[in-house]
C-alpha atoms as a PDB file:
ATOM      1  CA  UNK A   1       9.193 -19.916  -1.055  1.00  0.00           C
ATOM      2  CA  UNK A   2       5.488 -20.128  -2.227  1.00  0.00           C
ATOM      3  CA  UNK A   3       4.895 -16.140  -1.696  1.00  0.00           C
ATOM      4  CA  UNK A   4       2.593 -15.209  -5.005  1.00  0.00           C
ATOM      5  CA  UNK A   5       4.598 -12.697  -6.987  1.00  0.00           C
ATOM      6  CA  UNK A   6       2.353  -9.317  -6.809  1.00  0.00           C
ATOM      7  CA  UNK A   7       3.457  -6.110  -8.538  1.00  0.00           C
ATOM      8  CA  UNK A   8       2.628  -2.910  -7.611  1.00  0.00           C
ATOM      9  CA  UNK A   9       2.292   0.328  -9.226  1.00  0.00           C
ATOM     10  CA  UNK A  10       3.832   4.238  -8.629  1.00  0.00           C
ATOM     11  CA  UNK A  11       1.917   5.556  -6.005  1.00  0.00           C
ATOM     12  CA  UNK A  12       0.438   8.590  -6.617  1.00  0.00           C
ATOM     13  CA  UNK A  13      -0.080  11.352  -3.900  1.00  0.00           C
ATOM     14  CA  UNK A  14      -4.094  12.944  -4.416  1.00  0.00           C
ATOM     15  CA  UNK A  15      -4.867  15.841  -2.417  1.00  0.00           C
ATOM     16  CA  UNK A  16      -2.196  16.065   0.357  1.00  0.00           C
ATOM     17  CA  UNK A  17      -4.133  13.587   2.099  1.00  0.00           C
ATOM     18  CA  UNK A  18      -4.061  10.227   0.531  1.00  0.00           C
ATOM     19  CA  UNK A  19      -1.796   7.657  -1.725  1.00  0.00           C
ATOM     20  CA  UNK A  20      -3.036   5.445  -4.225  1.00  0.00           C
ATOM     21  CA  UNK A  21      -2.020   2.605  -6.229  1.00  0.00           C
ATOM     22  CA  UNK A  22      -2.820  -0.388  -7.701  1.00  0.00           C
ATOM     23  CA  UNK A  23      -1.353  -4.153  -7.462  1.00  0.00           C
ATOM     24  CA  UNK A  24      -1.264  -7.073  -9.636  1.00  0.00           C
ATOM     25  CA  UNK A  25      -1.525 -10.568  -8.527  1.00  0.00           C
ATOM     26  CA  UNK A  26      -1.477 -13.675 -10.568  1.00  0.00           C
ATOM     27  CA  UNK A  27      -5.187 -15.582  -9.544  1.00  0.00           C
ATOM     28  CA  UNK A  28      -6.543 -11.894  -8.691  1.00  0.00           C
ATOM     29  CA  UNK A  29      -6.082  -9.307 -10.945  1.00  0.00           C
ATOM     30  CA  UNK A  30      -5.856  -5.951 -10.096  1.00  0.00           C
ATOM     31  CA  UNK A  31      -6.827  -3.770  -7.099  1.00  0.00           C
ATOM     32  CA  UNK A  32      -6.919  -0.343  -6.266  1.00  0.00           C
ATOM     33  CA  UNK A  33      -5.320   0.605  -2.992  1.00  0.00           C
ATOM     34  CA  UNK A  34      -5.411   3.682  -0.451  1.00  0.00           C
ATOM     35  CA  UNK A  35      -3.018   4.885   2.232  1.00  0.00           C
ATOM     36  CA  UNK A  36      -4.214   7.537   3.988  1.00  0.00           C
ATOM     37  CA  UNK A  37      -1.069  10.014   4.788  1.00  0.00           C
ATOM     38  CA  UNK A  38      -1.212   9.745   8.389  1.00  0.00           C
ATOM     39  CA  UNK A  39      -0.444   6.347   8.010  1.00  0.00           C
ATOM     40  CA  UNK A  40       2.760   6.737   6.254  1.00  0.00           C
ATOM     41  CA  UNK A  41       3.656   9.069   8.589  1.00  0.00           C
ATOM     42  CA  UNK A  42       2.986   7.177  11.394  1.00  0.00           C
ATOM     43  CA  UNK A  43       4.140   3.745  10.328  1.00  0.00           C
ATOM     44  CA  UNK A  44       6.261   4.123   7.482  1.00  0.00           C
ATOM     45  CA  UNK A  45       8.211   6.828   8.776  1.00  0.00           C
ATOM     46  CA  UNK A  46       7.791   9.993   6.467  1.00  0.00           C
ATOM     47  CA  UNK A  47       9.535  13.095   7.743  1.00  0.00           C
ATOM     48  CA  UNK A  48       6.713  15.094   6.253  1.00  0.00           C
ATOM     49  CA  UNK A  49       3.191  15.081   4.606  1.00  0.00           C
ATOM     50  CA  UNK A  50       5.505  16.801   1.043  1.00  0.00           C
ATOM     51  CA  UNK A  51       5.079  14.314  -1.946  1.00  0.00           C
ATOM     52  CA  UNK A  52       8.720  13.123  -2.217  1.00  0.00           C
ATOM     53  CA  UNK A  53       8.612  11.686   1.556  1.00  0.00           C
ATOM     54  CA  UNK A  54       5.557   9.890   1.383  1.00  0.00           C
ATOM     55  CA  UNK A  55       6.889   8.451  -1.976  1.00  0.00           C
ATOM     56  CA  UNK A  56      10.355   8.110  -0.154  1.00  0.00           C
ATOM     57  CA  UNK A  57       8.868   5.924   2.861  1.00  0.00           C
ATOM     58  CA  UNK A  58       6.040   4.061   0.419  1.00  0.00           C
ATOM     59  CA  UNK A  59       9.292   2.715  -1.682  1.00  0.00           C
ATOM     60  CA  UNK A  60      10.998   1.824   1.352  1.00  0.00           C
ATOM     61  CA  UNK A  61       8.261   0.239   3.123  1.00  0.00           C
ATOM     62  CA  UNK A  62       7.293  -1.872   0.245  1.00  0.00           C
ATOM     63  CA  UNK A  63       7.552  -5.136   2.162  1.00  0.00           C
ATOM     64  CA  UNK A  64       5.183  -4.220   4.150  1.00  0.00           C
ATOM     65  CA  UNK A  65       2.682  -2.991   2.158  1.00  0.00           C
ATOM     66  CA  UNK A  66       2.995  -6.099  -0.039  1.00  0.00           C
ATOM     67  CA  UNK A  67       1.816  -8.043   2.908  1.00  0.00           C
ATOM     68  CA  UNK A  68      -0.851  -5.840   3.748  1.00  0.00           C
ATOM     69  CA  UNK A  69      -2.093  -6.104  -0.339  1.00  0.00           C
ATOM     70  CA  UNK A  70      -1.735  -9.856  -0.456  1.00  0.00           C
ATOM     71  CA  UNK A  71      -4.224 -10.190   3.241  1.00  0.00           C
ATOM     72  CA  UNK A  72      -6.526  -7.188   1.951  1.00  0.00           C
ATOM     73  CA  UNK A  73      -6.824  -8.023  -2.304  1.00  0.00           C
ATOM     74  CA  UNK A  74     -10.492  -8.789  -2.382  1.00  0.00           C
ATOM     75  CA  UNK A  75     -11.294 -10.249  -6.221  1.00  0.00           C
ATOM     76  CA  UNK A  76     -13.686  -8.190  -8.113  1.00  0.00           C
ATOM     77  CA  UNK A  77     -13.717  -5.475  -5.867  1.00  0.00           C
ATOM     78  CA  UNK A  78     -13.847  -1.931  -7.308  1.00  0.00           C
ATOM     79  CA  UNK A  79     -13.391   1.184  -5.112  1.00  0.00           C
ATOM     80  CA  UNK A  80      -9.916   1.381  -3.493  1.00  0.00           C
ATOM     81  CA  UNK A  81      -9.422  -0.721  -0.386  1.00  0.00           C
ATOM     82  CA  UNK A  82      -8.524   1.748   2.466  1.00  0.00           C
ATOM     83  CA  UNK A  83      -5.138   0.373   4.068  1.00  0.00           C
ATOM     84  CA  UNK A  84      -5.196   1.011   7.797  1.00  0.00           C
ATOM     85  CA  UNK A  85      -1.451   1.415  10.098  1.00  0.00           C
ATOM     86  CA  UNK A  86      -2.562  -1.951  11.939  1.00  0.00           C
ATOM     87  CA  UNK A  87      -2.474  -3.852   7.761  1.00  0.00           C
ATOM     88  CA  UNK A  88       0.687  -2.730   7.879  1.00  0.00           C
ATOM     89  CA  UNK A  89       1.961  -4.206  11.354  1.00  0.00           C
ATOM     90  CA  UNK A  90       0.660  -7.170  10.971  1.00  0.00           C
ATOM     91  CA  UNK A  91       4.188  -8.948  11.115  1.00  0.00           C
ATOM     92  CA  UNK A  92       4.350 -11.989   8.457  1.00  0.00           C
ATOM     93  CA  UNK A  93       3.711 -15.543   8.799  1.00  0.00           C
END
């Protein structure tokens, strides 16, 4: 398996509306990510817009968004790259 290891941060819920986090990968350094919350409604499968679901369904859909960081980590950039659902149904090669 040559996947490159990438580590991800808590997520943190800002405004009701969007989460954020960051995530590490050897060669690239860090990022800064967004989800919007509609998005881990839709795709992820919250119950809710509350805090603890989105949380809930970004833990449990962490495979996916680790795909979606290692297509979308762009090196040096610096305003949070906006995840979209269709990053996050891309299926894995």
């Amino acid at each position: 398996m040559n996947q490159p290891h990438i580590e991800i941060s808590r997520p943190t819920v800002m405004g009701g509306q969007t989460v954020f986090f960051s995530a590490f990968g050897f060669g690239w350094g860090y990022c800064s990510f967004a989800l919007p919350v509609e998005v881990i409604c839709e795709v992820l499968g919250a119950a809710n817009t509350s805090a603890k679901q989105l949380i809930l369904a970004f833990e449990l859909g962490k495979r996916r968004i680790l795909h979606a960081v290692e297509n979308r980590a762009i090196l040096g950039h610096v305003e949070p790259i906006l995840l979209l659902a269709a990053d996050l149904r891309r299926e894995s090669k």
